[in-house]
Protein backbone atom coordinates (compact mmCIF):
# COMPACT_ATOMS: atom_id res chain seq x y z
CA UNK A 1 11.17 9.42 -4.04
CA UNK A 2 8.57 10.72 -1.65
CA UNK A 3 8.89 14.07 0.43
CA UNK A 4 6.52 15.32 3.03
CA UNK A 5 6.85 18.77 4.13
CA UNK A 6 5.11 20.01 7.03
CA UNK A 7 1.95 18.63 5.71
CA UNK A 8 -1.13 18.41 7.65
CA UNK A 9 -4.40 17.08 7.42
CA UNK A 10 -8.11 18.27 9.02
CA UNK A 11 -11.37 16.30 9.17
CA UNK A 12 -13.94 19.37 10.57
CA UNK A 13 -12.03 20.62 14.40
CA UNK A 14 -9.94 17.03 13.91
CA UNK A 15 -6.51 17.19 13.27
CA UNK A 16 -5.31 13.44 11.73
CA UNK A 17 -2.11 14.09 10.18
CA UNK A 18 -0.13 17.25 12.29
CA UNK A 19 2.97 18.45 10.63
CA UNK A 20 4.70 15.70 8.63
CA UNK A 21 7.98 15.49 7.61
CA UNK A 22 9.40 12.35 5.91
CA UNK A 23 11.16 11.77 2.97
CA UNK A 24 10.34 8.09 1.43
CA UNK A 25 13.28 6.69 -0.57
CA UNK A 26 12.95 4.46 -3.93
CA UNK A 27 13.24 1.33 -3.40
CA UNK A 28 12.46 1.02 0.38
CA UNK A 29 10.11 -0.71 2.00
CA UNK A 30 8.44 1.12 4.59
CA UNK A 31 5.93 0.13 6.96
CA UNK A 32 3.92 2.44 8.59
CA UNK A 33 1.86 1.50 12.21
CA UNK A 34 0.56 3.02 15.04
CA UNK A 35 -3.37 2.49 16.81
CA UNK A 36 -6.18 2.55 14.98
CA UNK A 37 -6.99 6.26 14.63
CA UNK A 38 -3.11 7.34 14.41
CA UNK A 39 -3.40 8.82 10.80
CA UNK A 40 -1.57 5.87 9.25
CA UNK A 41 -4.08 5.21 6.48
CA UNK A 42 -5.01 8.48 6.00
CA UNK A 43 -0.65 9.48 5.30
CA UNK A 44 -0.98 6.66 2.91
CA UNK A 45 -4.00 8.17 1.25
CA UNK A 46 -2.53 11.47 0.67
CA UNK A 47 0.24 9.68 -1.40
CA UNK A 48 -2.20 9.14 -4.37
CA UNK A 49 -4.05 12.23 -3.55
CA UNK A 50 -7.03 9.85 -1.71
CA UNK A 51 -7.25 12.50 0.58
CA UNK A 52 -6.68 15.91 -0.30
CA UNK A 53 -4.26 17.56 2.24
CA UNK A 54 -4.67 21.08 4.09
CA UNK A 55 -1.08 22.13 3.87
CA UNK A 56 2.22 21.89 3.73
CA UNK A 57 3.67 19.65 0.51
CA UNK A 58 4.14 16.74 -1.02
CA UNK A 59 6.41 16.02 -3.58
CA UNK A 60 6.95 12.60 -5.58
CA UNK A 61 10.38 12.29 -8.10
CA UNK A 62 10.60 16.27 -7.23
CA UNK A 63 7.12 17.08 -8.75
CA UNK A 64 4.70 18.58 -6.29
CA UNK A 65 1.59 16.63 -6.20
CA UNK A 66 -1.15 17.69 -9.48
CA UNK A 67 -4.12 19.45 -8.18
CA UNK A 68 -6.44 19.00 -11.72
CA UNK A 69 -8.31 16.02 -11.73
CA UNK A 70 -7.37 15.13 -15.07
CA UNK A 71 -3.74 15.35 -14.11
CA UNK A 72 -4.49 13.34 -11.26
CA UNK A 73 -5.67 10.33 -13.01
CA UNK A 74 -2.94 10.38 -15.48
CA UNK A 75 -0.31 10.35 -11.54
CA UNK A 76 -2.59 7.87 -10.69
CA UNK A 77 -1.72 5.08 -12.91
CA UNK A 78 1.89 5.56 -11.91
CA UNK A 79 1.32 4.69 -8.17
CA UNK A 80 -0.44 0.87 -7.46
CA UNK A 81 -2.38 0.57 -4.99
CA UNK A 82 -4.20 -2.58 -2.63
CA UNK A 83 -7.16 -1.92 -0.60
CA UNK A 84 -7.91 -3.50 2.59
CA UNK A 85 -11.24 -4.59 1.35
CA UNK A 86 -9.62 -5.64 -2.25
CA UNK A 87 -12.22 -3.87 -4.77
CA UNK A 88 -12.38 -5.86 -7.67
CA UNK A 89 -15.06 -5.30 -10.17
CA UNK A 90 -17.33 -8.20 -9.13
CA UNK A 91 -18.86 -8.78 -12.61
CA UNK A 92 -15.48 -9.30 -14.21
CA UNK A 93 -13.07 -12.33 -14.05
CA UNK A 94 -9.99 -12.12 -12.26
CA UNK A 95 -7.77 -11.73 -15.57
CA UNK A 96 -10.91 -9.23 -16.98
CA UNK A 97 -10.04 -7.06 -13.67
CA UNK A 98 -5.94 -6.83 -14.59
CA UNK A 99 -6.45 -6.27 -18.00
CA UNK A 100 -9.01 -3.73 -18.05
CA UNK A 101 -6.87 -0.67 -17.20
CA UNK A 102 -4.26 -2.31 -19.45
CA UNK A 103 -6.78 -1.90 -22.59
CA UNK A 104 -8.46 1.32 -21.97
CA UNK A 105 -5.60 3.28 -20.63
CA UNK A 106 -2.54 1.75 -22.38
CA UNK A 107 -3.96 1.00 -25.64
CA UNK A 108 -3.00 -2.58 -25.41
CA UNK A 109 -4.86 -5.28 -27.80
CA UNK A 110 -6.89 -7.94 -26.55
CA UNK A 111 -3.67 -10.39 -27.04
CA UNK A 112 -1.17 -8.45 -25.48
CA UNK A 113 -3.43 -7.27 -22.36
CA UNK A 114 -4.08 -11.16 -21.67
CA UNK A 115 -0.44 -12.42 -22.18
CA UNK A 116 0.06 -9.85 -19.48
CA UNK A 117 -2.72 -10.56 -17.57
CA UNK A 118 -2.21 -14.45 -18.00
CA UNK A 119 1.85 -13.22 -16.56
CA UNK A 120 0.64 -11.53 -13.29
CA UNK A 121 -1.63 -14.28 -12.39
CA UNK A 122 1.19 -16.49 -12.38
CA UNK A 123 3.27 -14.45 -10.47
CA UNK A 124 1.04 -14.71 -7.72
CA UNK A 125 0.03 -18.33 -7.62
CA UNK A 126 -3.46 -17.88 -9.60
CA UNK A 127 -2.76 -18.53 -13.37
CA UNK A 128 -5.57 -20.95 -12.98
CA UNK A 129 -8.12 -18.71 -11.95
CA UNK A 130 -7.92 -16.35 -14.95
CA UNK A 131 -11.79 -17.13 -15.54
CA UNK A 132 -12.93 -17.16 -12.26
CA UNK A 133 -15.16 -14.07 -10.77
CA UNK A 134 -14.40 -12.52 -7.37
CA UNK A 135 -17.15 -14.07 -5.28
CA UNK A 136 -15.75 -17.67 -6.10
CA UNK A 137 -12.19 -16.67 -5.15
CA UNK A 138 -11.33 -16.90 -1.26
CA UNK A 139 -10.39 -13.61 0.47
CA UNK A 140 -6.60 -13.98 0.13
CA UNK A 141 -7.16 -15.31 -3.54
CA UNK A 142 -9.13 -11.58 -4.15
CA UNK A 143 -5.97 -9.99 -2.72
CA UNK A 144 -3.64 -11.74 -4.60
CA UNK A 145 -5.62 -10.65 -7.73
CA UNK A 146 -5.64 -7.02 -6.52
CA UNK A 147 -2.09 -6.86 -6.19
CA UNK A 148 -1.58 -8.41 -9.56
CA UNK A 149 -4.07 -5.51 -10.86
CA UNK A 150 -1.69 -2.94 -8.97
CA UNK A 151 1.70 -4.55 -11.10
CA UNK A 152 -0.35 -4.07 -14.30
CA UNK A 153 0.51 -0.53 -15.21
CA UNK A 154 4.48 -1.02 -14.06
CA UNK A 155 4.10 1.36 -11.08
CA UNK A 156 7.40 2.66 -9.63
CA UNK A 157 5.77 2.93 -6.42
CA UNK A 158 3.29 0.64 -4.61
CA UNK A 159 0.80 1.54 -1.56
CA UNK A 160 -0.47 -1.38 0.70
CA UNK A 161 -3.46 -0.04 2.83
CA UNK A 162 -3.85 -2.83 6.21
CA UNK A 163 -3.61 -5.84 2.96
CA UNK A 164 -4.94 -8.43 5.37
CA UNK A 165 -6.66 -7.09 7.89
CA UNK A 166 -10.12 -8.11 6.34
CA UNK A 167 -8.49 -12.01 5.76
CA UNK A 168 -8.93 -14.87 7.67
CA UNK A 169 -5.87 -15.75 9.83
CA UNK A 170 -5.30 -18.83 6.89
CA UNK A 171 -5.17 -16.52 4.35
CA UNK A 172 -2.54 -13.85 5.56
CA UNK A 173 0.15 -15.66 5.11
CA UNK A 174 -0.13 -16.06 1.56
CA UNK A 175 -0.59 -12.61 0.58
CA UNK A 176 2.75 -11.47 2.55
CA UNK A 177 4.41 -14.09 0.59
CA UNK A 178 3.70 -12.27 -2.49
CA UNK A 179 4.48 -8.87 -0.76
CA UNK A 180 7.66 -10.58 0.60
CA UNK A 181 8.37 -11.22 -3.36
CA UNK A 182 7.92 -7.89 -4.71
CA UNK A 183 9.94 -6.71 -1.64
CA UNK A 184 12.79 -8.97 -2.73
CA UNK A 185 12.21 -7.71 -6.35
CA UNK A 186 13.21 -3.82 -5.44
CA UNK A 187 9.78 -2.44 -5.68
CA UNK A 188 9.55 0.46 -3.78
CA UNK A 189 6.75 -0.58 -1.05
CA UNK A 190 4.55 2.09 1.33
CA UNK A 191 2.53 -0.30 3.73
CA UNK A 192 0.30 0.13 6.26
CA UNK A 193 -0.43 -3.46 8.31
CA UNK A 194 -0.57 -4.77 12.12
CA UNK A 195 1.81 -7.57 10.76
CA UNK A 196 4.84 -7.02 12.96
CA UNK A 197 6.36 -10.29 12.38
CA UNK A 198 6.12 -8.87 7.90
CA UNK A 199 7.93 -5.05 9.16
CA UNK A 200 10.95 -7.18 11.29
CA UNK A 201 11.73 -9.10 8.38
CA UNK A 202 10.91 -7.15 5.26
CA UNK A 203 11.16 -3.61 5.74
CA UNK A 204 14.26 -1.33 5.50
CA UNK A 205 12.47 1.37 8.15
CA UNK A 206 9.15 1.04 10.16
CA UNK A 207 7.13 4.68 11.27
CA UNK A 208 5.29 4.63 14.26
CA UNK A 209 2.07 6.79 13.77
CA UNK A 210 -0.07 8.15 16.91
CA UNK A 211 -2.17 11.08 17.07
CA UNK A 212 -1.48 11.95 13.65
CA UNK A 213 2.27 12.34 14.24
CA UNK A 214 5.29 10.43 13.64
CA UNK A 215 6.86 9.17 16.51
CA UNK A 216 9.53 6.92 15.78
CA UNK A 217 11.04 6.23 12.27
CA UNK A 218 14.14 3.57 12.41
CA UNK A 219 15.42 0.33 11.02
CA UNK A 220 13.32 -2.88 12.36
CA UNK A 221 16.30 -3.91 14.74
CA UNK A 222 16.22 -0.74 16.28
CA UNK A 223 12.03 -0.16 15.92
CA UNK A 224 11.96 -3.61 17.55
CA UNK A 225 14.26 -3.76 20.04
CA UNK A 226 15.39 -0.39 21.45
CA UNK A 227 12.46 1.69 20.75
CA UNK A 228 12.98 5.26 22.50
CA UNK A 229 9.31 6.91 21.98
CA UNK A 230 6.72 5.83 25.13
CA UNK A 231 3.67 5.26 23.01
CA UNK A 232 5.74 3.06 20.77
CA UNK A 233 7.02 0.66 24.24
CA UNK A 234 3.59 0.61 24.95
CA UNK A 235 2.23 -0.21 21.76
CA UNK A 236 4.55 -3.04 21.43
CA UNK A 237 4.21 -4.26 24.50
CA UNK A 238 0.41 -4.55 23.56
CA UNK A 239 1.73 -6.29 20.13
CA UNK A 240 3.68 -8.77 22.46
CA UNK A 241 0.67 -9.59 24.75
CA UNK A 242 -1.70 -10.48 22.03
């Protein structure tokens, strides 16, 4: 579904992502880790064209990324995507923020945009907080809403950026739970996330990032438990000891 070819990636001097080559199938789940600084986020970025890359290619369903900005909206809607730090439209009520995109780029009606809406929110657990504004919702709440927001347009393809890294430990485990149930579903899943306990039991492969290369790219049995690359015994090791 996804193909990197020798694509790179320059901040200034900085090198972040140096010569990638993956190829992303649909309906994996992929989790991508690595240090902070490894180019993880940034690779996930590029994806959606976040980040513009310097060369090499990128290809998604055979179609090279669009380079117009118009034509990059309209790829846009077909990839979802979570933040780390959520970014719902704090004046707007949690069913307000899923149906917005749903009525202004889809054409929907009021009625059918909130049946939908109303749909999502129950699929994550929050059909009761339709009316409810961000800053009353708990952090894990906000992310549950985001990733309903991502499932609005019917993306083939959805992009987790660290989900829970700005949660409280309470919280985490009920936005995997959700990403556990899409994963289940068949959606085809890029994440980035320090949950190593998630990648073991969810993903089909997990990438080891670090210094803007890949270094390891294998099934979680294998990524887990026979892991050839140094950084990667080192960074698991770490994993283990905290």
């Amino acid at each position: 579904m996804i193909h990197f070819a020798n694509v790179h990636k320059n901040y200034g001097s900085l090198r972040v992502l140096n010569n990638i080559n993956l190829v992303l199938n649909r309906g994996e789940v992929v989790v991508i880790c690595g240090p902070s600084g490894s180019g993880k986020s940034t690779l996930l970025r590029t994806i959606n064209r976040l980040e513009k890359i310097d060369g090499g290619v990128i290809t998604v369903d055979g179609v090279s990324l669009p380079t117009r900005e118009r034509d990059i909206n309209r790829y846009r809607q077909g990839v979802g995507f979570v933040f780390q730090s959520f970014n719902l439209f704090p004046h707007l009520t949690a069913l307000d923020n899923i149906t917005l995109a749903l009525r202004h780029l889809l054409g929907q009606s009021d009625a059918e945009a909130r049946a939908c809406g109303i749909r999502l929110l129950a699929r994550v657990g929050l059909q009761d907080k339709a009316h409810v504004r961000p800053d009353h919702l708990s952090g894990g709440q906000q992310q549950r809403v985001a990733i309903a927001r991502a499932l609005a347009m019917k993306p083939p393809l959805i992009l987790f950026d660290e989900p829970t890294s700005a949660l409280d430990p309470g919280m985490v485990g009920e936005v995997l739970a959700v990403m556990r149930e899409l994963a289940g579903d068949g959606m085809t899943m890029v994440c980035v996330t320090h949950e190593m306990g998630f990648a073991r039991e969810v993903a089909d492969r997990v990438i080891f990032m670090a210094d803007g290369a890949i270094g390891e790219d294998a099934p979680p049995e294998q990524f887990f438990t026979r892991p050839s690359n140094p950084r990667l015994q080192t960074f698991l090791a770490d994993v283990r000891r905290a």
